[in-house]
Protein backbone atom coordinates (compact mmCIF):
# COMPACT_ATOMS: atom_id res chain seq x y z
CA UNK A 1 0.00 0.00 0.00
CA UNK A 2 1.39 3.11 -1.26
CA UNK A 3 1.39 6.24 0.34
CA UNK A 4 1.16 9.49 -1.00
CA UNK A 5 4.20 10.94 -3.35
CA UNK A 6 4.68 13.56 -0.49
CA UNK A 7 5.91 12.46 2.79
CA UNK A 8 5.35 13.77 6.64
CA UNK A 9 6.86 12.39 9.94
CA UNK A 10 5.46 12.72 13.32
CA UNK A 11 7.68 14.05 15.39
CA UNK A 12 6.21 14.80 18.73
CA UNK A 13 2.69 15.29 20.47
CA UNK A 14 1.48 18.59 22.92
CA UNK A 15 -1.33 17.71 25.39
CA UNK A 16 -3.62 20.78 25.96
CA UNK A 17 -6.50 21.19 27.94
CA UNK A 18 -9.33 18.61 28.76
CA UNK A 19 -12.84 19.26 28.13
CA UNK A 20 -16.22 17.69 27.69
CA UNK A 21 -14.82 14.20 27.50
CA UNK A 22 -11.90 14.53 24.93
CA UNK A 23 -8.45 16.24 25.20
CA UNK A 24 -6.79 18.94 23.27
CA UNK A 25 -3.63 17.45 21.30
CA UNK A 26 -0.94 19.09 18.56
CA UNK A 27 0.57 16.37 16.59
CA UNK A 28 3.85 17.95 15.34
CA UNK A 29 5.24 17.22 12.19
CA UNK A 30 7.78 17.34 9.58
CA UNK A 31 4.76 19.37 7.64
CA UNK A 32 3.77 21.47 10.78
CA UNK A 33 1.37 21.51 13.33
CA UNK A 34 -1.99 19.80 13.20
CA UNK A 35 -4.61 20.38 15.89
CA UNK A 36 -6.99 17.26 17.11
CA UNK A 37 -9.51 16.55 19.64
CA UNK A 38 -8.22 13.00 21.48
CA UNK A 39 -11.26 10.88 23.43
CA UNK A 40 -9.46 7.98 24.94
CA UNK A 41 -11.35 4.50 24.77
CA UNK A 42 -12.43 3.82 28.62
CA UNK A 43 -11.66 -0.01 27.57
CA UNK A 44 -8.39 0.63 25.81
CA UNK A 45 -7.97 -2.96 25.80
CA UNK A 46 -9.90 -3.50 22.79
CA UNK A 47 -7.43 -1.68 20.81
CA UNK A 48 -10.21 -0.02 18.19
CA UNK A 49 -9.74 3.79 16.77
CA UNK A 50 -11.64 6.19 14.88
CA UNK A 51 -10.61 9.13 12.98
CA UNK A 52 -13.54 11.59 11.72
CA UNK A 53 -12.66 14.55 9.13
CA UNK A 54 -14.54 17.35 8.04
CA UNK A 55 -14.97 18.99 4.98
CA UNK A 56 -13.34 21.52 2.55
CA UNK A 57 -13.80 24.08 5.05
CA UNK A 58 -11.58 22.68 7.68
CA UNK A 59 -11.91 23.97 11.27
CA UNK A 60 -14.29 21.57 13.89
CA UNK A 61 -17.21 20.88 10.92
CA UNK A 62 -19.16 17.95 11.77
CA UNK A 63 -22.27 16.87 9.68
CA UNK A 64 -25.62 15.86 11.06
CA UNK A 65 -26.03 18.43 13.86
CA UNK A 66 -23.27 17.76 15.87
CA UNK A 67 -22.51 13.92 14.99
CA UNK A 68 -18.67 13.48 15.25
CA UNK A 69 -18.77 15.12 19.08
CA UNK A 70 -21.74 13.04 20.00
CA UNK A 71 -20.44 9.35 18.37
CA UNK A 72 -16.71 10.07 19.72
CA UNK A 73 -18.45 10.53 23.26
CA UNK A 74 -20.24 7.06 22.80
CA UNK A 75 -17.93 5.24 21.37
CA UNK A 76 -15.19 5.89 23.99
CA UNK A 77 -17.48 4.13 25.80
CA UNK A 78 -18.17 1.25 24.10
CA UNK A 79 -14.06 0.47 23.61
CA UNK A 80 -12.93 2.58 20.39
CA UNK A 81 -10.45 5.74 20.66
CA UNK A 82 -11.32 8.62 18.63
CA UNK A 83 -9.38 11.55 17.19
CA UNK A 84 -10.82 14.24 15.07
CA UNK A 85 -8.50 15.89 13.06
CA UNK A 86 -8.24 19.64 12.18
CA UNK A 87 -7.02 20.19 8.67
CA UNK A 88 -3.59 22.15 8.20
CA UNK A 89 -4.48 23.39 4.97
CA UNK A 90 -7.86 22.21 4.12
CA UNK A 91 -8.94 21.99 0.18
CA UNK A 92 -5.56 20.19 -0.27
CA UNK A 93 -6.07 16.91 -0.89
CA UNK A 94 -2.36 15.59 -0.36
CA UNK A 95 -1.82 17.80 2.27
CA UNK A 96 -5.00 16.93 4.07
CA UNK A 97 -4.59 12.89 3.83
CA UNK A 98 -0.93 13.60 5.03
CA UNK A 99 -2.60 14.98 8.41
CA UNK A 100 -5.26 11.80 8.77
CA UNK A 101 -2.65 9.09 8.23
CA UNK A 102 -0.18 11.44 11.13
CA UNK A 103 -3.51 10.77 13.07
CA UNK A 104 -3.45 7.02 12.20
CA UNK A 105 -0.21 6.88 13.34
CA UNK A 106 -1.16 8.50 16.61
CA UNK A 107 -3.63 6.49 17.23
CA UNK A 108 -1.34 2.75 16.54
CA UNK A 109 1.07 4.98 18.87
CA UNK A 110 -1.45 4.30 21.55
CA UNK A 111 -2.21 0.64 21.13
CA UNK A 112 -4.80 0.86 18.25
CA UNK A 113 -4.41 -1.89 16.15
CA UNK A 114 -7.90 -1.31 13.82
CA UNK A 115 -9.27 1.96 12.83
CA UNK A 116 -12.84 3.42 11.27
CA UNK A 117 -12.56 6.28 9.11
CA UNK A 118 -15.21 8.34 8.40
CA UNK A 119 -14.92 11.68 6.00
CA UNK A 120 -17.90 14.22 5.05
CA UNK A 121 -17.74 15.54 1.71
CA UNK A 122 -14.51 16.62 0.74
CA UNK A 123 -13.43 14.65 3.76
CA UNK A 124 -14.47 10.97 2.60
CA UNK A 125 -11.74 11.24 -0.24
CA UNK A 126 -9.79 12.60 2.23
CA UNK A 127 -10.56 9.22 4.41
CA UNK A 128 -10.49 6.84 1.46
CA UNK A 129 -6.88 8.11 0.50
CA UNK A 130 -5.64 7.57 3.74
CA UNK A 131 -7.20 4.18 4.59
CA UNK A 132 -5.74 2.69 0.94
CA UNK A 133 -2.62 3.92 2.27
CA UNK A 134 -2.51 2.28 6.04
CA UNK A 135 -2.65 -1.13 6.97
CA UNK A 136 -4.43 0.24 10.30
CA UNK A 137 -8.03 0.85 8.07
CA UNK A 138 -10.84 -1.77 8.69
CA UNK A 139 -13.24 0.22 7.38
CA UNK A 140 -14.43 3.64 5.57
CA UNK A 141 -17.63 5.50 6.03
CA UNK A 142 -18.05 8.02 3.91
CA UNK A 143 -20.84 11.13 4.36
CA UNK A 144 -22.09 13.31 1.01
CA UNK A 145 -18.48 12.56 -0.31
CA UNK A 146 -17.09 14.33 -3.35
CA UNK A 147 -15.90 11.64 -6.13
CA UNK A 148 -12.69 13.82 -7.15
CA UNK A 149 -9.69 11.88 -5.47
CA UNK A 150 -11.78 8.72 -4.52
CA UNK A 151 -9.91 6.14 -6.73
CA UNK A 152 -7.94 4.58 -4.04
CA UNK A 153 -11.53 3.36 -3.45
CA UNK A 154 -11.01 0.17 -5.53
CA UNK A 155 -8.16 -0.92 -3.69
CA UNK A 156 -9.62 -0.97 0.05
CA UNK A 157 -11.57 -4.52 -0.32
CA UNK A 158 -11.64 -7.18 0.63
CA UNK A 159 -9.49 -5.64 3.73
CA UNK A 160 -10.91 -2.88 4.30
CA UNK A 161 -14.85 -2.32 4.21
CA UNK A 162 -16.66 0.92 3.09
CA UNK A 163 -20.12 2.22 4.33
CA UNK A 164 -21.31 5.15 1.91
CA UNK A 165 -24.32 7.48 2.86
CA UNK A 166 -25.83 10.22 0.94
CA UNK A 167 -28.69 12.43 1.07
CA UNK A 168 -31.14 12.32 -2.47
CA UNK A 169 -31.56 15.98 -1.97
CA UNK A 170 -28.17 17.18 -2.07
CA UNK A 171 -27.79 19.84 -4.11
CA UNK A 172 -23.54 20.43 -3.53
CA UNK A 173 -22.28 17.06 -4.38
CA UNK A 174 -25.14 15.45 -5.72
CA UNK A 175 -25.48 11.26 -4.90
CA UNK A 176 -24.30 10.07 -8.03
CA UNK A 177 -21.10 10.76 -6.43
CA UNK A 178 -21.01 8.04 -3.84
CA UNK A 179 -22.71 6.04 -6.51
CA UNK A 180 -19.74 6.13 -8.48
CA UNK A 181 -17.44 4.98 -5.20
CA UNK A 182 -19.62 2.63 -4.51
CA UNK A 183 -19.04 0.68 -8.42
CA UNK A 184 -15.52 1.28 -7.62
CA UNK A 185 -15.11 -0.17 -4.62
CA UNK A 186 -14.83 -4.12 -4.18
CA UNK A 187 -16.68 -5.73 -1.59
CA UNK A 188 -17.72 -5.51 1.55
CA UNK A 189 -19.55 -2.16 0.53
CA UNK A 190 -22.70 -0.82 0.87
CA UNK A 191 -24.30 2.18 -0.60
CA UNK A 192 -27.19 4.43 1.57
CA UNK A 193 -29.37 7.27 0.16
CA UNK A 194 -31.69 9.15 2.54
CA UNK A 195 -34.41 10.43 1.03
CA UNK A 196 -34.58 14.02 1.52
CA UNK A 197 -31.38 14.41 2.98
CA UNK A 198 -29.29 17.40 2.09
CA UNK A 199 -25.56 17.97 2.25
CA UNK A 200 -25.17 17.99 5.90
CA UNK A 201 -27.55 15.36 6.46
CA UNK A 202 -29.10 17.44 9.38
CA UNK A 203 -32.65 16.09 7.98
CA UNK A 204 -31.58 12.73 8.93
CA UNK A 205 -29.11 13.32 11.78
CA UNK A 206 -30.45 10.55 13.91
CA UNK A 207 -30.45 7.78 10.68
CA UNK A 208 -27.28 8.88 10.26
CA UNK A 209 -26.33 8.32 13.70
CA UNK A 210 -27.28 4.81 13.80
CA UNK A 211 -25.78 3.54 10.43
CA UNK A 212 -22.38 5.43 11.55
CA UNK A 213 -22.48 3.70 14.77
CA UNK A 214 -23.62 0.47 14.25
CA UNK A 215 -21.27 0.40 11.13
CA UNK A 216 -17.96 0.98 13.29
CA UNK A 217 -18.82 -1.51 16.09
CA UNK A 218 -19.81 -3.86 13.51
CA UNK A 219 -16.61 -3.70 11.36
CA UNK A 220 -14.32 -3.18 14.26
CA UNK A 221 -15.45 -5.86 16.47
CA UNK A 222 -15.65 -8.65 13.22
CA UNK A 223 -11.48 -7.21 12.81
CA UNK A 224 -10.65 -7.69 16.67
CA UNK A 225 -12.36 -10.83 16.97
């Protein structure tokens, strides 16, 4: 598995503050400083990590009114780490699946051995780059994802699984986009459209919800076990 052309090393990590179950983290790199959000597993022993990325925008974005905070709070309690990522220079593709795979490497640094990604929009090429490129990846989820960049989608399978959801009224990246990662992809896949569902997928936050987290623990546990 290839990684990208360009190359970054993680050199070091600053612990910030902690707050509302997660704690403030700097991974710094050969590339520069990338900002994350770090909510430790309360059963680390299960070794199981998630990374969530936003979109083009970059900053904290999270789809589906508020769902990255919300599922990173559950999930550390149900045995998987998560780390969401803040983009050094978001709309950069290379640049931007440079800072998820120093985030995959952060979390095997603390005893992850199996990792969910899961991208919105611009973000779920951003994921599928970065899981064709780590051995860490068990599975993609992907949120209103753009199709520019997701080619590395046809090599994930059979190792690495991909979950796909998209709203039928998008009107930004319209669902033929995950349609076309989905023919890409090898199995395991699978392909959801919500009906009336735009871009952020705020009119099916709590759908959304339950495929995202019943995906992970599904995909995760079948790895682990």
């Amino acid at each position: 598995m290839a990684r990208p052309t360009l190359e970054m090393v993680l050199q070091g990590i600053e612990e910030g503050k902690e707050e509302d179950g997660f704690r403030e983290l700097a991974l710094l790199t050969s590339r520069g400083r990338i900002e994350a959000h770090y909510y430790p597993s309360q059963t680390p022993q299960k070794q199981l990590g998630a990374l969530w990325l936003g979109g083009a925008g970059g900053g904290w974005d999270t789809p589906a009114r508020n769902l990255y905070p919300r599922l990173c709070s559950q999930l550390a309690t149900e045995g998987v780490a998560s780390l969401r990522v803040r983009y050094r220079l978001p709309n950069d593709l290379d640049e931007c699946t440079l800072d998820a795979l120093a985030g995959l490497d952060l979390l095997q640094g603390t005893g992850v051995n199996a990792a969910a990604l899961v991208g919105h929009s611009f973000g779920g090429a951003v994921a599928i780059r970065a899981a064709a490129a780590s051995s860490l990846a068990r599975t993609v989820i992907t949120l209103a994802t753009q199709s520019y960049g997701t080619a590395p989608a046809a090599s994930l399978g059979p190792r690495c699984s991909i979950l796909l959801i998209h709203g039928t009224a998008d009107r930004t990246l319209p669902p033929y986009g995950s349609d076309y990662v989905y023919r890409t992809a090898h199995d395991p896949k699978r392909l959801v459209l919500l009906p009336e569902a735009g871009h952020g997928l705020d009119e099916a936050a709590a759908e959304v919800e339950r495929l995202v987290h019943g995906w992970i623990l599904e995909q995760l546990t079948a790895s682990d076990g």
